[in-house]
C-alpha atoms as a PDB file:
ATOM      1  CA  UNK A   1       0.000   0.000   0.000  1.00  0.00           C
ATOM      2  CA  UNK A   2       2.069   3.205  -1.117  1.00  0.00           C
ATOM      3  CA  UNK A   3      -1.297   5.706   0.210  1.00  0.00           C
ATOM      4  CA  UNK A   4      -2.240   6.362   4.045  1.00  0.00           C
ATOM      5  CA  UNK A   5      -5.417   7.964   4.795  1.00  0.00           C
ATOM      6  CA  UNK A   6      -5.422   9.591   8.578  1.00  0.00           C
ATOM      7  CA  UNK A   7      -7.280  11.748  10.830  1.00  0.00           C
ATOM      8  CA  UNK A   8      -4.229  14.540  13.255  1.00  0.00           C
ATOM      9  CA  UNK A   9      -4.239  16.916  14.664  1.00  0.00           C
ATOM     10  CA  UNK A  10      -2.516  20.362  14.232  1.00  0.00           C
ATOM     11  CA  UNK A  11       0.090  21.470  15.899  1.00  0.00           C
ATOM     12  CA  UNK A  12       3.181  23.843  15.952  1.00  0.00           C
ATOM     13  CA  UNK A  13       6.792  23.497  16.517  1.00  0.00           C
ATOM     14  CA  UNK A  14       8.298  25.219  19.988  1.00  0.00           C
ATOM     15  CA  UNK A  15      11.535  25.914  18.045  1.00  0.00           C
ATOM     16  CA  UNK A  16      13.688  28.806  19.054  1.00  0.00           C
ATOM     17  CA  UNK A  17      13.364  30.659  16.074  1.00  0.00           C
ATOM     18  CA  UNK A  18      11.440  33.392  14.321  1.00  0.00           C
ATOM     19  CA  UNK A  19       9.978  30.694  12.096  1.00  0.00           C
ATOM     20  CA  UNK A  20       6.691  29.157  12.435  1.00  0.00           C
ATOM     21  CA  UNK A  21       6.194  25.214  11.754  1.00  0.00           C
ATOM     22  CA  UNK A  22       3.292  23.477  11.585  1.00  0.00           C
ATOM     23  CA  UNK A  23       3.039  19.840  11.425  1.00  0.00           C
ATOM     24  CA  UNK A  24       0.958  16.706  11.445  1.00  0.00           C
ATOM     25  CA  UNK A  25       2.008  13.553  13.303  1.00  0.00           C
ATOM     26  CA  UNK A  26       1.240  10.206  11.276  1.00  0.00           C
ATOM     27  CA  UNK A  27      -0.131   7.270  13.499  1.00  0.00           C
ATOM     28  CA  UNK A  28       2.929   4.948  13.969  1.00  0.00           C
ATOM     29  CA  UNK A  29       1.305   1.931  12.573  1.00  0.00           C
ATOM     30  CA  UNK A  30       0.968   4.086   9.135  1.00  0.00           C
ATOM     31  CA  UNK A  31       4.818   5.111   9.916  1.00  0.00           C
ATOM     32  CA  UNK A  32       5.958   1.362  10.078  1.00  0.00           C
ATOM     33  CA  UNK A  33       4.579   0.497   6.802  1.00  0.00           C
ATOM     34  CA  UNK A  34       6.002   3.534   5.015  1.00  0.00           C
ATOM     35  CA  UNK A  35       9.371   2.739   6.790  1.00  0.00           C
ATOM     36  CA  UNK A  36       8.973  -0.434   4.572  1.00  0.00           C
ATOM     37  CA  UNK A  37       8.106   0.422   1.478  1.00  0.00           C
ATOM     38  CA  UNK A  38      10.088   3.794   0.904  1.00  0.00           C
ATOM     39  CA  UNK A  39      13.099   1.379   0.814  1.00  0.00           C
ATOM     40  CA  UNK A  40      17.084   2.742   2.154  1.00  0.00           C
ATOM     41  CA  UNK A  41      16.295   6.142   3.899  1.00  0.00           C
ATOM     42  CA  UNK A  42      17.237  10.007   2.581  1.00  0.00           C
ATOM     43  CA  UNK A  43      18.413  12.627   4.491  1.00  0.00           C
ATOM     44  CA  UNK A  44      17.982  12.874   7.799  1.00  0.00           C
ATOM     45  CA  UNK A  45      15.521   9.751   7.218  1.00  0.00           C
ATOM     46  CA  UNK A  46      12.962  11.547   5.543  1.00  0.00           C
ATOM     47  CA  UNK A  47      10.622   9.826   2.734  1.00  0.00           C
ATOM     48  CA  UNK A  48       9.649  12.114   0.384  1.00  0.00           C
ATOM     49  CA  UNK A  49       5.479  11.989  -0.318  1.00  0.00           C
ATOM     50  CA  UNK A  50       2.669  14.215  -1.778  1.00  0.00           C
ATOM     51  CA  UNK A  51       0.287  14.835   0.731  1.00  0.00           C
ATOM     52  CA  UNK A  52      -3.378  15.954   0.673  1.00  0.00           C
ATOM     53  CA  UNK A  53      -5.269  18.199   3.370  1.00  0.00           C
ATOM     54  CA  UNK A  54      -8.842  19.098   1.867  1.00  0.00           C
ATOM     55  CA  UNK A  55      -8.588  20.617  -1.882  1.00  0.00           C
ATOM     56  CA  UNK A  56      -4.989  21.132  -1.139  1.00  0.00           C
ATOM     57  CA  UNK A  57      -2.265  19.000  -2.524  1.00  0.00           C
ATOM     58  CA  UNK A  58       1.514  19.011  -2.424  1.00  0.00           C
ATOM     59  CA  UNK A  59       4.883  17.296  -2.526  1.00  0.00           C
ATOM     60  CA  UNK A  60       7.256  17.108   0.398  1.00  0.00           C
ATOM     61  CA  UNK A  61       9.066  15.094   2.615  1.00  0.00           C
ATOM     62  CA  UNK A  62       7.843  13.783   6.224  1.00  0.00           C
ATOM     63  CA  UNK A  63      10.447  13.620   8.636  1.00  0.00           C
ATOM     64  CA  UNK A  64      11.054  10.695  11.578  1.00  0.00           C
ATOM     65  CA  UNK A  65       9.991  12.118  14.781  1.00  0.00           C
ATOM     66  CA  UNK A  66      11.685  10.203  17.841  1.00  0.00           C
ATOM     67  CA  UNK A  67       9.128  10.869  20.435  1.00  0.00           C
ATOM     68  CA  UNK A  68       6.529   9.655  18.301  1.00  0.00           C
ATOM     69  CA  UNK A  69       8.260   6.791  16.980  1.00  0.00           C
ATOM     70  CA  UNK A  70       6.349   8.026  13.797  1.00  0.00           C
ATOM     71  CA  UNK A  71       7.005  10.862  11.212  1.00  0.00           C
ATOM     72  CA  UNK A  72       5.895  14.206  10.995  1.00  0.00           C
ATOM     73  CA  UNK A  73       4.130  16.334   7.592  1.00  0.00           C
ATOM     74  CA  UNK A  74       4.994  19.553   7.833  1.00  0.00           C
ATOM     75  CA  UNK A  75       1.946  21.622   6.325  1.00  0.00           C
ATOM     76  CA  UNK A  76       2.892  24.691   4.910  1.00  0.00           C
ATOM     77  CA  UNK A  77       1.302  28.070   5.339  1.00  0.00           C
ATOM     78  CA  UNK A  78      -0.582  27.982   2.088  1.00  0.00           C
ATOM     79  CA  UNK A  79      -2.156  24.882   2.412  1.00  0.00           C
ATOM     80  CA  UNK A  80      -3.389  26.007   6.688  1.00  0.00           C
ATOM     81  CA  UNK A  81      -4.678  29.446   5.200  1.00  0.00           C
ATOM     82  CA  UNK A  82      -6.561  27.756   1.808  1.00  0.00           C
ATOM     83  CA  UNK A  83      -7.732  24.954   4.118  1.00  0.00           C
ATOM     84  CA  UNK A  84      -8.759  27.170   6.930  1.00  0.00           C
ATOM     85  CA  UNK A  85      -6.974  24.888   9.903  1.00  0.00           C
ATOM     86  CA  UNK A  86      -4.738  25.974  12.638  1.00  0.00           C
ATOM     87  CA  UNK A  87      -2.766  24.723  15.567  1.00  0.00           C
ATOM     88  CA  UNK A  88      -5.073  22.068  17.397  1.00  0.00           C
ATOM     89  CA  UNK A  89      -7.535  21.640  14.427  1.00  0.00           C
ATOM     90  CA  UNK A  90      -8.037  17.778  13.517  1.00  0.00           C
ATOM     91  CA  UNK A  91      -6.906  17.301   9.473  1.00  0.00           C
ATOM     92  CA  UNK A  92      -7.929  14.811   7.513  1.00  0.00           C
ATOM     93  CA  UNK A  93      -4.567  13.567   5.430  1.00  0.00           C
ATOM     94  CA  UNK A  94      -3.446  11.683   2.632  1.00  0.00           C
ATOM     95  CA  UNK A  95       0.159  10.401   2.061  1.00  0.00           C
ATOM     96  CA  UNK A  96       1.311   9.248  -0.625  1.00  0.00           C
ATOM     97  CA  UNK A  97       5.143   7.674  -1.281  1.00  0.00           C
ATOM     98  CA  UNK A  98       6.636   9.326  -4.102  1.00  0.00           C
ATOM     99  CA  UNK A  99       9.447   7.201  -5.814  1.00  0.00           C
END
């Protein structure tokens, strides 16, 4: 299976910058199979994916998250302001792997 379909919530990045990141935390069982089928990982263990929030859709990477034992989506400004969702609000997501 090379698409996830999942329901997370919103939420922001306490980084120590000027920067604001938003994110969406896949459920680990999701992140296992990915793990699998995205093959040897890239960069910092990222997969890279087109994701879908609403109407929106776009191509990125989702990024291994330790405390989750999952990876994150980051969700980009334009997709939170066309989708009208901010921090806490639950998203429903597609991933896709991209080869």
């Amino acid at each position: 299976m090379d698409e996830y379909s999942f329901t997370a919530e919103l939420w922001q990045w306490d980084a120590q910058t000027t920067a604001s990141w938003f994110f969406v935390t896949m459920p680990p069982e999701h992140a296992a199979d990915l793990r699998l089928e995205a093959g040897p990982p890239r960069g910092f263990g990222s997969v890279r994916v087109e994701a879908t929030i609403g109407g929106s859709t776009w191509r990125t990477s989702v990024f291994p998250q330790a405390e989750s034992g999952s990876f994150v989506l980051p969700v980009k400004k334009a997709v939170r302001v066309a989708e009208g969702i901010d921090e806490g609000d639950a998203c429903e997501v597609v991933v896709r792997l991209v080869e």
